[in-house]
Protein backbone atom coordinates (compact mmCIF):
# COMPACT_ATOMS: atom_id res chain seq x y z
CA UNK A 1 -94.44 87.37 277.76
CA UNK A 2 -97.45 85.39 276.28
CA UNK A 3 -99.99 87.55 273.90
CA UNK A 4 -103.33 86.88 271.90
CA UNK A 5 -103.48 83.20 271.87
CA UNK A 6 -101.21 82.03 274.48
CA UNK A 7 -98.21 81.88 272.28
CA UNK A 8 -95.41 84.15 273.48
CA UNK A 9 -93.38 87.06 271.64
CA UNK A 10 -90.79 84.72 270.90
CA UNK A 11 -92.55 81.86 269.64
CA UNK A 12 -94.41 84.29 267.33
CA UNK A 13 -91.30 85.85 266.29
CA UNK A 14 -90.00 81.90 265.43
CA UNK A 15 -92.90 81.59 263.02
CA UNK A 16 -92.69 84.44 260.83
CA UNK A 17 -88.77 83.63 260.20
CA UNK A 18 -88.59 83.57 256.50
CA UNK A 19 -88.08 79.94 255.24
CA UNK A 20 -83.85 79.79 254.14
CA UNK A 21 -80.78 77.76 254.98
CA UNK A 22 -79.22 77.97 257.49
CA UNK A 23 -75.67 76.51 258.18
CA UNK A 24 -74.36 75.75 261.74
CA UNK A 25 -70.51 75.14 261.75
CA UNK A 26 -68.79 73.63 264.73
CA UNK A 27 -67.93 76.14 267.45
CA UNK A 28 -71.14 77.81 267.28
CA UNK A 29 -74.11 78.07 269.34
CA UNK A 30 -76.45 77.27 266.30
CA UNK A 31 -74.84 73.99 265.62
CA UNK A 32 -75.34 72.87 269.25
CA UNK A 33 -78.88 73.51 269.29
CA UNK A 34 -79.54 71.99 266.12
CA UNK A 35 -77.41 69.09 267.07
CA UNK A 36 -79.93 69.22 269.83
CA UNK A 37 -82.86 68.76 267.94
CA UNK A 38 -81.47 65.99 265.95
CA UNK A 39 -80.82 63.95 268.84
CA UNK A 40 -76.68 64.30 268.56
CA UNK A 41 -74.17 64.85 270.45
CA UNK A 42 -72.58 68.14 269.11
CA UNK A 43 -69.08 66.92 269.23
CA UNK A 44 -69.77 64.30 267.07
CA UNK A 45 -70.90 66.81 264.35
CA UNK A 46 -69.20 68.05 261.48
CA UNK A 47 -71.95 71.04 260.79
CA UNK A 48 -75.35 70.80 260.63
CA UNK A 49 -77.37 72.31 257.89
CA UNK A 50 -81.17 73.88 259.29
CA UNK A 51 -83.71 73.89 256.71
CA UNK A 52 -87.13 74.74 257.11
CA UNK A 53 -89.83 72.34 258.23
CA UNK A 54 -92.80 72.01 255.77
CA UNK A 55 -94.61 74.88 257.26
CA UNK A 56 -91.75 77.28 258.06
CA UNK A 57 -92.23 76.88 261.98
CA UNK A 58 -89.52 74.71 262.97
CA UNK A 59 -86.37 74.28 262.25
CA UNK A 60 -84.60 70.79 260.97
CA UNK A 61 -81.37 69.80 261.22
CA UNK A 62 -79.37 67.42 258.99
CA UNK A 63 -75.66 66.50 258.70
CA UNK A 64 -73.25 67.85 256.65
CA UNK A 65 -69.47 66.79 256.67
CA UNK A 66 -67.68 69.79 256.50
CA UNK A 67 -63.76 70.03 256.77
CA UNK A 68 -63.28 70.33 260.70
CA UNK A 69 -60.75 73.09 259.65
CA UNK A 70 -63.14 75.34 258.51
CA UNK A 71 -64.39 78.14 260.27
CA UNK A 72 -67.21 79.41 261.59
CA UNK A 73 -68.25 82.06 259.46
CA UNK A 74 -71.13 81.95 257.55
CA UNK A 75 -70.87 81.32 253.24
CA UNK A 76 -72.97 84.45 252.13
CA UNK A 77 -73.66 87.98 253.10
CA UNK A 78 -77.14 87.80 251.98
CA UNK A 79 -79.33 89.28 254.96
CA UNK A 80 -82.33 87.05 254.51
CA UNK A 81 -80.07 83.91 255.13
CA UNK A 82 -79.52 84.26 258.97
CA UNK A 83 -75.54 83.91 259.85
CA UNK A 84 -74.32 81.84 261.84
CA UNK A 85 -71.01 84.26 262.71
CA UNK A 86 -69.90 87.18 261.04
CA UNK A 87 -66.13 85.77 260.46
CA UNK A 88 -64.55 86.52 257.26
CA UNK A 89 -64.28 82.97 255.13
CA UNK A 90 -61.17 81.15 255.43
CA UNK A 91 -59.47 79.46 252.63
CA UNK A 92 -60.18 75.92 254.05
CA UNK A 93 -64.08 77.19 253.75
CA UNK A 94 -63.59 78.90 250.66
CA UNK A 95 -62.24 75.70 248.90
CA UNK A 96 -64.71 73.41 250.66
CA UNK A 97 -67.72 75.82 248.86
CA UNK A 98 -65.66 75.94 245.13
CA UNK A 99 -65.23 72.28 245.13
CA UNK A 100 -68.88 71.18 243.91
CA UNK A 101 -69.95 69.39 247.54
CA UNK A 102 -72.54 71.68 248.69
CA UNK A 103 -74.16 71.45 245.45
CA UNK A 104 -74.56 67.96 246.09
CA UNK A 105 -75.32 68.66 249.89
CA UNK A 106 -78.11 70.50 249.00
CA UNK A 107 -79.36 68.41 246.09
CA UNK A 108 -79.83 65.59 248.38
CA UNK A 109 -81.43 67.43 250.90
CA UNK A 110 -84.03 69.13 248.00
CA UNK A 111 -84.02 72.69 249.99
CA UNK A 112 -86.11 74.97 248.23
CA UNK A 113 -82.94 77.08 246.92
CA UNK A 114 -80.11 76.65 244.09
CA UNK A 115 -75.83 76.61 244.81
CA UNK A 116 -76.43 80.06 242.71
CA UNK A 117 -78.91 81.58 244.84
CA UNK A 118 -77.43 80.82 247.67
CA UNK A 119 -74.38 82.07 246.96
CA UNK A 120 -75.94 85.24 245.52
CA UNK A 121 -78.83 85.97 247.67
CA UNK A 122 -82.85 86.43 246.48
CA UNK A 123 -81.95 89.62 245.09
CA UNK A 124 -78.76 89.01 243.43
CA UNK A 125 -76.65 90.23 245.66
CA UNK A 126 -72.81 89.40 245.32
CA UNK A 127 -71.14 86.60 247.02
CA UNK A 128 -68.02 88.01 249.22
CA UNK A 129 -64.88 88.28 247.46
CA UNK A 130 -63.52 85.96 249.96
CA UNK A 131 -64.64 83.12 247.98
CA UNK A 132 -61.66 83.80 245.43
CA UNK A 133 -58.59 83.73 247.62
CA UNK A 134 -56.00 84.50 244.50
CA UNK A 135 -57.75 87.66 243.69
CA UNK A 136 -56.32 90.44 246.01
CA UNK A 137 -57.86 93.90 244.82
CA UNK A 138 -60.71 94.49 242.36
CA UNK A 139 -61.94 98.47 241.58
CA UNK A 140 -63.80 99.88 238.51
CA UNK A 141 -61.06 100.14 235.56
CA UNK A 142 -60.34 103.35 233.57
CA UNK A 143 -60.88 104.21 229.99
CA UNK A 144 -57.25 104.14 229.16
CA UNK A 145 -56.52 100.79 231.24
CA UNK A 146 -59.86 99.26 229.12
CA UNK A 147 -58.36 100.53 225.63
CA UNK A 148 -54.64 99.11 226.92
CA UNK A 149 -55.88 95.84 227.65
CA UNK A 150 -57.58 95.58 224.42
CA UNK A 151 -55.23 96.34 222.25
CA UNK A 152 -52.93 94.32 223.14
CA UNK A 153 -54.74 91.25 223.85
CA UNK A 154 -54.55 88.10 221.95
CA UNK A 155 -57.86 86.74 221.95
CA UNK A 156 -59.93 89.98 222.31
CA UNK A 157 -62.92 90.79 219.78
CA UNK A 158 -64.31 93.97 218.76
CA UNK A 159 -67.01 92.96 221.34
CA UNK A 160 -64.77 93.17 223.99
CA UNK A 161 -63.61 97.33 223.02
CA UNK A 162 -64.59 100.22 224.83
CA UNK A 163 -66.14 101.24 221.48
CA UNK A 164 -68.58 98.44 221.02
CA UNK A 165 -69.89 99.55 224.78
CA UNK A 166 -69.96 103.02 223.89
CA UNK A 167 -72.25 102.68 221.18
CA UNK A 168 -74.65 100.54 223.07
CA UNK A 169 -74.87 102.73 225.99
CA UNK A 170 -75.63 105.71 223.42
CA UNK A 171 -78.58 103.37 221.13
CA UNK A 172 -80.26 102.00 224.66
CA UNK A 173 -80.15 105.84 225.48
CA UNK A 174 -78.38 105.17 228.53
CA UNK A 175 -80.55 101.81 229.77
CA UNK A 176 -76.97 99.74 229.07
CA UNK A 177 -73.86 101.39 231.38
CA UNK A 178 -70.48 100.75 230.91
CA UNK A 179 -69.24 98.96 234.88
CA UNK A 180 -65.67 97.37 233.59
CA UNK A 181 -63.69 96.04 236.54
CA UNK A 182 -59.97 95.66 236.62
CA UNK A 183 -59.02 92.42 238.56
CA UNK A 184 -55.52 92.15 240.58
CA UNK A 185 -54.29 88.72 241.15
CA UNK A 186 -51.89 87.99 244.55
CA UNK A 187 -49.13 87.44 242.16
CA UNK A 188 -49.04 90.29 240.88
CA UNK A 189 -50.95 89.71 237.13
CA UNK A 190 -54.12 91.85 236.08
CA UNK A 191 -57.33 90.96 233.66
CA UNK A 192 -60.03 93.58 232.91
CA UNK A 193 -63.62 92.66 232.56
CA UNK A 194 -66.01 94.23 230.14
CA UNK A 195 -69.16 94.86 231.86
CA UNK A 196 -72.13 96.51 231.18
CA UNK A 197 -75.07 96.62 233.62
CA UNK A 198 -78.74 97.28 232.95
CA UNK A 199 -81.42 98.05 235.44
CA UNK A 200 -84.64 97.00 235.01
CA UNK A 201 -88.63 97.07 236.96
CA UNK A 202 -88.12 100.49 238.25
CA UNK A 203 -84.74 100.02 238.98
CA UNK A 204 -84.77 96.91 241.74
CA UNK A 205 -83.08 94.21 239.43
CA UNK A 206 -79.69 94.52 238.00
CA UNK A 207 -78.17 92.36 235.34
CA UNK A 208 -74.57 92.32 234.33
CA UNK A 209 -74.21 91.88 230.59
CA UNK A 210 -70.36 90.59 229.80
CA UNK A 211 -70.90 92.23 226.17
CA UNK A 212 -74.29 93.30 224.77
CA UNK A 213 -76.50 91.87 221.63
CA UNK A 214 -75.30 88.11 222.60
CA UNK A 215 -71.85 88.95 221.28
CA UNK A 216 -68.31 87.17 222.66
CA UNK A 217 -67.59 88.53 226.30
CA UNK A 218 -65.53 87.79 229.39
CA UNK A 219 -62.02 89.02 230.73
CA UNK A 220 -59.03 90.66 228.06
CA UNK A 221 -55.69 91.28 229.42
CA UNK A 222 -52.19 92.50 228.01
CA UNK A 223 -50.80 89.73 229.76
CA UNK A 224 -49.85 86.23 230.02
CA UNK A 225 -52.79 84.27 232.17
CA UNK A 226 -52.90 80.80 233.51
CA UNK A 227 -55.45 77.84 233.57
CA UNK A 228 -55.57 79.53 237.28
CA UNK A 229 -56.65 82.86 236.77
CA UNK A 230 -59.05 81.81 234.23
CA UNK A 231 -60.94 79.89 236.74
CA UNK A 232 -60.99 82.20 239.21
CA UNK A 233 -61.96 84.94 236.78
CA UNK A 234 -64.78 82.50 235.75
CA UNK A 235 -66.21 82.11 239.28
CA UNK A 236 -66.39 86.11 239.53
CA UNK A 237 -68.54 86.74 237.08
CA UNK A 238 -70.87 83.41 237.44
CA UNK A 239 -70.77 84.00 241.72
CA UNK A 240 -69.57 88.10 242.07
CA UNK A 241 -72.20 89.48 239.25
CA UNK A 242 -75.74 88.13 240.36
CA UNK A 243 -77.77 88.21 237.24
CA UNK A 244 -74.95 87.75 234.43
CA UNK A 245 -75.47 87.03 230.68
CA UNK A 246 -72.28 85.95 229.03
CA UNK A 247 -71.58 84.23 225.93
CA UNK A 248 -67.88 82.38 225.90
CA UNK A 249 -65.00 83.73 223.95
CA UNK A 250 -63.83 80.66 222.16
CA UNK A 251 -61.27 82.38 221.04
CA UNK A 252 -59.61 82.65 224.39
CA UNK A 253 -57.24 78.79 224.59
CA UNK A 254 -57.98 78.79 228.43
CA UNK A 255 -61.33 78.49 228.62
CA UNK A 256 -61.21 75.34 226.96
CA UNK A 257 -60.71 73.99 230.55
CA UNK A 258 -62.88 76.28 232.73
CA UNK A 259 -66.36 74.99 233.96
CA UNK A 260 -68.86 77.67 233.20
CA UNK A 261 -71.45 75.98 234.70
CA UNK A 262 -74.82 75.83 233.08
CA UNK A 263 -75.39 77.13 230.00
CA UNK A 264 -76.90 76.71 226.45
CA UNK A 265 -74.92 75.29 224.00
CA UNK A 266 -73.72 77.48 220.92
CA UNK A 267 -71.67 77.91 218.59
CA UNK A 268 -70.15 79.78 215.78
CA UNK A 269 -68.36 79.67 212.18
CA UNK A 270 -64.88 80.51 211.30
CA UNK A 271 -62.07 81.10 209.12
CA UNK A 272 -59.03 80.33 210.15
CA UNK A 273 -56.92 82.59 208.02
CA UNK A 274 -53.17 82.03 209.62
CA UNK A 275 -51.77 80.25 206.91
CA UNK A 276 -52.50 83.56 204.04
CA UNK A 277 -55.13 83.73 201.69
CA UNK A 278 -53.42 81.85 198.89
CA UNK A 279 -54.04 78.50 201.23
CA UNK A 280 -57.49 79.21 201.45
CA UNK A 281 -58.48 80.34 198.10
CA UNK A 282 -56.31 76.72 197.26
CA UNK A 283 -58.51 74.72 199.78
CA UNK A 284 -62.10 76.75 198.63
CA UNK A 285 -60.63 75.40 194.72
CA UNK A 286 -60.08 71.73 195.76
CA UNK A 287 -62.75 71.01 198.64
CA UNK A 288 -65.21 73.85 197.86
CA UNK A 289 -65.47 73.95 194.75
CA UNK A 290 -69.23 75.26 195.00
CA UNK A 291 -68.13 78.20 196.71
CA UNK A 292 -65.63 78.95 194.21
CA UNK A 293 -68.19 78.81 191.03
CA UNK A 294 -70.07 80.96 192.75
CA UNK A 295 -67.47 83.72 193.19
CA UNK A 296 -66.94 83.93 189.48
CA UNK A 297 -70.64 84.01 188.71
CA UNK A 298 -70.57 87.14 190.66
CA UNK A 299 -67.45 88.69 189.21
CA UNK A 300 -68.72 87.74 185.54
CA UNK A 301 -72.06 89.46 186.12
CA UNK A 302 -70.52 92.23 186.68
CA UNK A 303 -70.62 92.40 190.89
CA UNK A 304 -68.20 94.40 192.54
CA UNK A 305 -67.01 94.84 196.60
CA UNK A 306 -66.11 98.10 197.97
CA UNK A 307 -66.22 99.81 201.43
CA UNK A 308 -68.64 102.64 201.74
CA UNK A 309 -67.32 106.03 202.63
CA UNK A 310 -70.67 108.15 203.19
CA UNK A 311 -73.49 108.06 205.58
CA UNK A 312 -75.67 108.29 202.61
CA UNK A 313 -74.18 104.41 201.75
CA UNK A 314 -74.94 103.37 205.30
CA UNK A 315 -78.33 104.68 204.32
CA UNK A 316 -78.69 102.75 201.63
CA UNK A 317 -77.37 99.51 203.49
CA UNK A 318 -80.06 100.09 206.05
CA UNK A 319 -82.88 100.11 202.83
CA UNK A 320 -81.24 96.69 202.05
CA UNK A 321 -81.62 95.40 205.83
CA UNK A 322 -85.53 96.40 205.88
CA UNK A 323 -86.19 94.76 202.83
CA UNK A 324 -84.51 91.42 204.02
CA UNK A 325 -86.64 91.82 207.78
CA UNK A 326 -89.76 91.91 205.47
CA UNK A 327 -88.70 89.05 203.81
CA UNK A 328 -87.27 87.07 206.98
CA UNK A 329 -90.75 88.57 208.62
CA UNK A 330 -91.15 86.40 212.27
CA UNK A 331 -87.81 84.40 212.00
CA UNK A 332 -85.77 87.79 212.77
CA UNK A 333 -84.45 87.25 216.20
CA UNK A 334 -83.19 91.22 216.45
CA UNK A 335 -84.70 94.21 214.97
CA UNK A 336 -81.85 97.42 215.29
CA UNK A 337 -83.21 100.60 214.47
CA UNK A 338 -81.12 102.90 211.97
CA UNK A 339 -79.72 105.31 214.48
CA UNK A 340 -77.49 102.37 215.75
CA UNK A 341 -75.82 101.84 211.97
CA UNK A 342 -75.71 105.65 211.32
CA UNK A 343 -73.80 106.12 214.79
CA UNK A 344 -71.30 103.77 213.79
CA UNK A 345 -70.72 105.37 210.66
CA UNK A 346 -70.37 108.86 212.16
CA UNK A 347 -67.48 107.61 214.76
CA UNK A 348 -65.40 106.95 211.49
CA UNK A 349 -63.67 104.16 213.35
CA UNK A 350 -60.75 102.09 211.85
CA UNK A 351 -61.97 99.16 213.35
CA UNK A 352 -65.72 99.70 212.06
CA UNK A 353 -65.77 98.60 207.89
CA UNK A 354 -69.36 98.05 206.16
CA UNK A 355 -68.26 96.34 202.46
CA UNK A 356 -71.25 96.55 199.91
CA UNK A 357 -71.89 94.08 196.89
CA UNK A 358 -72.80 96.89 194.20
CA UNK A 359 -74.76 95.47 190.76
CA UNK A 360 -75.28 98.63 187.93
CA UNK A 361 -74.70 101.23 190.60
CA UNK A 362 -77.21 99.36 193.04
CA UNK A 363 -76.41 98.03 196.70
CA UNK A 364 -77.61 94.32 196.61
CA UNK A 365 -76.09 93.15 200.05
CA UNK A 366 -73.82 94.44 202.40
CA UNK A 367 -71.72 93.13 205.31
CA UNK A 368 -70.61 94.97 208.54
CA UNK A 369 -67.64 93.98 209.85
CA UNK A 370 -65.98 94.92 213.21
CA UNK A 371 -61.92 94.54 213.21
CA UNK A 372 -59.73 93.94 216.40
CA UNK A 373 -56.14 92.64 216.61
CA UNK A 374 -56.61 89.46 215.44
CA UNK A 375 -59.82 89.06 214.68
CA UNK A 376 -62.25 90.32 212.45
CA UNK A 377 -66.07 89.34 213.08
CA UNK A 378 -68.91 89.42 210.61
CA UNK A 379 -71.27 90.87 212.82
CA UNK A 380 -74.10 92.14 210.37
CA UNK A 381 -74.86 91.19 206.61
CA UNK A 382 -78.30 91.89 204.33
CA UNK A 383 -79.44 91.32 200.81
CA UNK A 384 -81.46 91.75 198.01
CA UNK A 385 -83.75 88.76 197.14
CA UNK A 386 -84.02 89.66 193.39
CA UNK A 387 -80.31 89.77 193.06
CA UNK A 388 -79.51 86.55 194.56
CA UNK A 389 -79.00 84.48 191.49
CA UNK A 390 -75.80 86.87 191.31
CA UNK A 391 -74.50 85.16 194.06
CA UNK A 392 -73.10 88.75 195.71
CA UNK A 393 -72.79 87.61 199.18
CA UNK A 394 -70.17 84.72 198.00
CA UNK A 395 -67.94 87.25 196.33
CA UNK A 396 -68.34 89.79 199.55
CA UNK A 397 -66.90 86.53 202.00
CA UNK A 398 -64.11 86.03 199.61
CA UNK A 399 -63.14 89.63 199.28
CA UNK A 400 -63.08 90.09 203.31
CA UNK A 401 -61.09 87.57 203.62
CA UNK A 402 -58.66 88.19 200.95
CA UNK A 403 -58.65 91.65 202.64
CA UNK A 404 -58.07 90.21 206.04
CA UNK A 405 -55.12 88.31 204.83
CA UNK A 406 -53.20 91.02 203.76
CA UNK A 407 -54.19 93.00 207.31
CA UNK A 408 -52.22 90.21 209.20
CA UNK A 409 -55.47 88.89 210.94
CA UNK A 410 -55.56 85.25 211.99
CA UNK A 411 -59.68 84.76 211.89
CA UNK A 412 -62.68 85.77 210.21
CA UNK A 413 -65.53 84.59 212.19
CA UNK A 414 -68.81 84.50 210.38
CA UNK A 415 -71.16 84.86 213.89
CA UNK A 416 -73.18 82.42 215.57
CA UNK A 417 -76.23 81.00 213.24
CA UNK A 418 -79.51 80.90 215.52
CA UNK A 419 -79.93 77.33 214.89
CA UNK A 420 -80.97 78.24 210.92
CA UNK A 421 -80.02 75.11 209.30
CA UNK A 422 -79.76 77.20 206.06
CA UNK A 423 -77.19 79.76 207.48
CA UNK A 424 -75.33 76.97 208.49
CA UNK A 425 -74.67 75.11 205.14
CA UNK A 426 -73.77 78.47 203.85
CA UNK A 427 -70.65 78.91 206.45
CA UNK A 428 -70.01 74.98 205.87
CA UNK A 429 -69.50 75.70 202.25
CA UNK A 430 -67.05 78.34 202.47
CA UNK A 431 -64.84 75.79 204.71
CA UNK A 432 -65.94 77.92 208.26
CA UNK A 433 -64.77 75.52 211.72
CA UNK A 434 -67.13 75.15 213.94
CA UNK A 435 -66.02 76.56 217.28
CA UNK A 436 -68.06 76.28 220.84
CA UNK A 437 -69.24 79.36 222.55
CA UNK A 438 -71.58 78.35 224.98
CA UNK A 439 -74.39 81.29 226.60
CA UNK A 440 -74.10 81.64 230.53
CA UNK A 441 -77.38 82.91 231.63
CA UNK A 442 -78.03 83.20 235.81
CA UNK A 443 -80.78 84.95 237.07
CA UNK A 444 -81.48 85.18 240.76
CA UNK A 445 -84.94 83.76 242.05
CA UNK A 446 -86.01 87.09 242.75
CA UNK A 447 -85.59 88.39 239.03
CA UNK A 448 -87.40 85.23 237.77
CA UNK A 449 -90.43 85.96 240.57
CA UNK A 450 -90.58 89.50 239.29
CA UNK A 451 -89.76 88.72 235.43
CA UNK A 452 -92.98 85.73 235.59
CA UNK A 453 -95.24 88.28 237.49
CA UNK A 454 -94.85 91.14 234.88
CA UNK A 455 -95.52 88.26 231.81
CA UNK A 456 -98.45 87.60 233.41
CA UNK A 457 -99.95 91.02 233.53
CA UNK A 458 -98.55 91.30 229.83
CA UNK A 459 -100.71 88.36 229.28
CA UNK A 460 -104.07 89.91 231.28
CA UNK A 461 -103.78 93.22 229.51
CA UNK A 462 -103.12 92.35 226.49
CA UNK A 463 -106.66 92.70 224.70
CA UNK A 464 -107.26 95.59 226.86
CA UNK A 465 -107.54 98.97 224.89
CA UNK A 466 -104.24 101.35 225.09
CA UNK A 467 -105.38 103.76 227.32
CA UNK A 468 -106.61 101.39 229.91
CA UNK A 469 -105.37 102.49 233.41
CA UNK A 470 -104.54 98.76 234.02
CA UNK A 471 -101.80 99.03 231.53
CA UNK A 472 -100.61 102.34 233.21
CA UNK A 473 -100.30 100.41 236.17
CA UNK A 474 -98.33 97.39 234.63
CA UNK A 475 -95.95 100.16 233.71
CA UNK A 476 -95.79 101.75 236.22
CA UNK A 477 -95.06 98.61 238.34
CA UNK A 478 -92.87 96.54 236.02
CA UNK A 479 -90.65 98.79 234.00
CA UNK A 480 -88.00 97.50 232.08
């Protein structure tokens, strides 16, 4: 039936297709045709992938050598890439789509669409869990299972505690959720992943957060995992999460052989405190010397470290952390609010300690420390300019650790550094290793299109007045 125009229904239908990829496998009535249009004979096809001509109107067709094993079925569930069958993946399929070939596949072919968006869809949807064959059962894990697992894990952080996520669910006021999954594998071993998920411009993007405030995330468990599991529980959150932020646990020995894929390089500062604190304060005498003059300029002006054990110290500490954002003004990266620090110190945790440097009854710097099995992380630290020639943060490092020592703790890991070459040469002077923990950040194409649209009306309504209805509107349509 021919319309307005002369063109029929179907022809019209043809040219408002979305543009996408397409992939034609052998057995299937797509690869025929579009072994058609190539001029092929279809037997002599591996698969066929259809792209989009320039315009959108007619399909291509170009070859792809896909294992003649594989089936039919097509490698996403996103709806706005058209399958080709509705099989469920088989494994030969599954490994022909981990192995790194289609990347290249579609790299050569310059389609107008990532390995990551394909696999996750415009919108971020999730990749079917077919694409990890060793993982046989994954539901939302409990309270008690996420508190199990992190006790008794090795390489688990504070970061990684139902605590941590608890108190950023309750300072975002609810804008960060708690959405851990417990992962079964087919031979019978388990991991639990810390996940938090935040929804964003009126609720149509979500983002996965593997631990929030750029802190160490990915999987704990109470058990024993392999080089195996860790890859597959890799490829679950970079291809099963859509928009993911994670920053890598380098305290976790596995990883060390686990593509992440891309990511921005990072890392942080340690001490490794598993030989006992007499071996360190012996290597800070010999090879950091610096470090140790410092601590008895402290202790001779009369410094002293000690834990606080009111809210009105936490107070206090918080005076001492505005005075040091005034002072770093524009190179503060994060800006937490007091009810976050006062929450902490109501929950009376064992695992939550904030040590103060105290001069003639005065807090001059503090540091916050969060404790888990092994591991104790200085997350937060401020001071007071005028009391620096004191040197109070030096004796606060050397008192941690002396305390972390005699706790049985194997690191104390002084945080990532922001690239401040200052900060740095501070943890190289106590004797801190350098350990890699790269940041995985995916976002899906559609989060990016939405995310550049609503910086641009931030940018065209910026000079307007405050109670402009064109700012209402940005609101209104791009709420984060």
């Amino acid at each position: 039936m021919r319309g307005r125009g002369g063109r029929s229904s179907a022809s019209r239908r043809q040219s408002r297709r979305p543009p996408g990829v397409l992939i034609g496998l052998p057995g299937t009535g797509r690869s025929h045709r579009a072994a058609e249009r190539a001029g092929k004979d279809p037997r002599d096809l591996e698969g066929v992938v259809v792209g989009p001509s320039p315009r959108g109107l007619a399909p291509r067709a170009t070859k792809v050598s896909l294992p003649r094993s594989a089936s039919c079925a097509h490698p996403t569930s996103a709806s706005w890439l058209e399958p080709a069958r509705s099989d469920a993946l088989d494994t030969n399929l599954a490994r022909y789509l981990r192995s790194g070939h289609l990347r290249e596949t579609l790299n050569v072919l310059r389609l107008p669409v990532s390995l990551s968006a394909f696999l996750r869809g415009r919108q971020g949807r999730e990749a079917p869990l077919e694409f990890l064959p060793g993982i046989s059962h994954v539901r939302p894990a409990t309270p008690s299972e996420w508190d199990e697992a992190w006790r008794h894990c090795e390489y688990a952080t504070y970061f990684h505690s139902r605590e941590w996520a608890d108190i950023w669910q309750v300072y975002s006021e609810g804008r960060l959720r708690s959405r851990p999954r417990f992962i079964s594998f087919r031979d019978g071993a388990t991991a639990l992943l810390p996940l938090m998920m935040r929804k964003t411009h009126k609720n149509l993007i979500r983002t996965y957060v593997s631990s929030p405030a750029g802190t160490f995330g990915g999987w704990i468990s109470r058990e024993r995992l392999s080089p195996a599991h860790a890859r597959l529980l890799a490829a679950y959150l970079l291809h099963r999460c859509g928009n993911i932020h994670w920053r890598v646990n380098p305290y976790d020995e596995l990883l060390r052989g686990v593509d992440v894929g891309p990511h921005e390089q990072d890392c942080t500062h340690a001490l490794d405190l598993s030989a006992g604190f007499d071996t360190l304060a012996a290597e800070w005498a010999s090879n950091h010397a610096a470090a140790m003059r410092n601590v008895r300029r402290a202790r001779d002006a009369g410094v002293s470290i000690r834990r606080a054990t009111s809210i009105e110290e936490w107070r206090r500490y918080y005076q001492v952390y505005e005075a040091s954002l005034r002072r770093w003004g524009d190179r503060a990266h994060q800006r937490y609010k007091s009810e976050l620090f006062l929450d902490m110190a109501r929950r009376h945790s064992s695992h939550v300690r904030l040590w103060l440097a105290v001069y003639r009854g005065v807090i001059v710097a503090g540091a916050l420390c969060l404790y888990a099995k092994r591991h104790v992380a200085y997350w937060h630290g401020a001071a007071l300019e005028e009391y620096f020639q004191f040197r109070p943060v030096n004796l606060l490092m050397f008192e941690i650790a002396r305390d972390a020592c005699s706790g049985g703790y194997s690191w104390f890991d002084l945080g990532p550094s922001a690239g401040l070459e200052g900060v740095i040469r501070f943890k190289r002077s106590l004797g801190a290793r350098e350990l890699s923990c790269p940041y995985v950040k995916i976002e899906s194409p559609y989060k990016r299109y939405v995310s550049q649209w609503d910086d641009r009306a931030r940018y065209y309504t910026s000079r307007l007045s405050e109670g402009s209805p064109f700012i209402a509107l940005r609101r209104r349509l791009f709420r984060r």
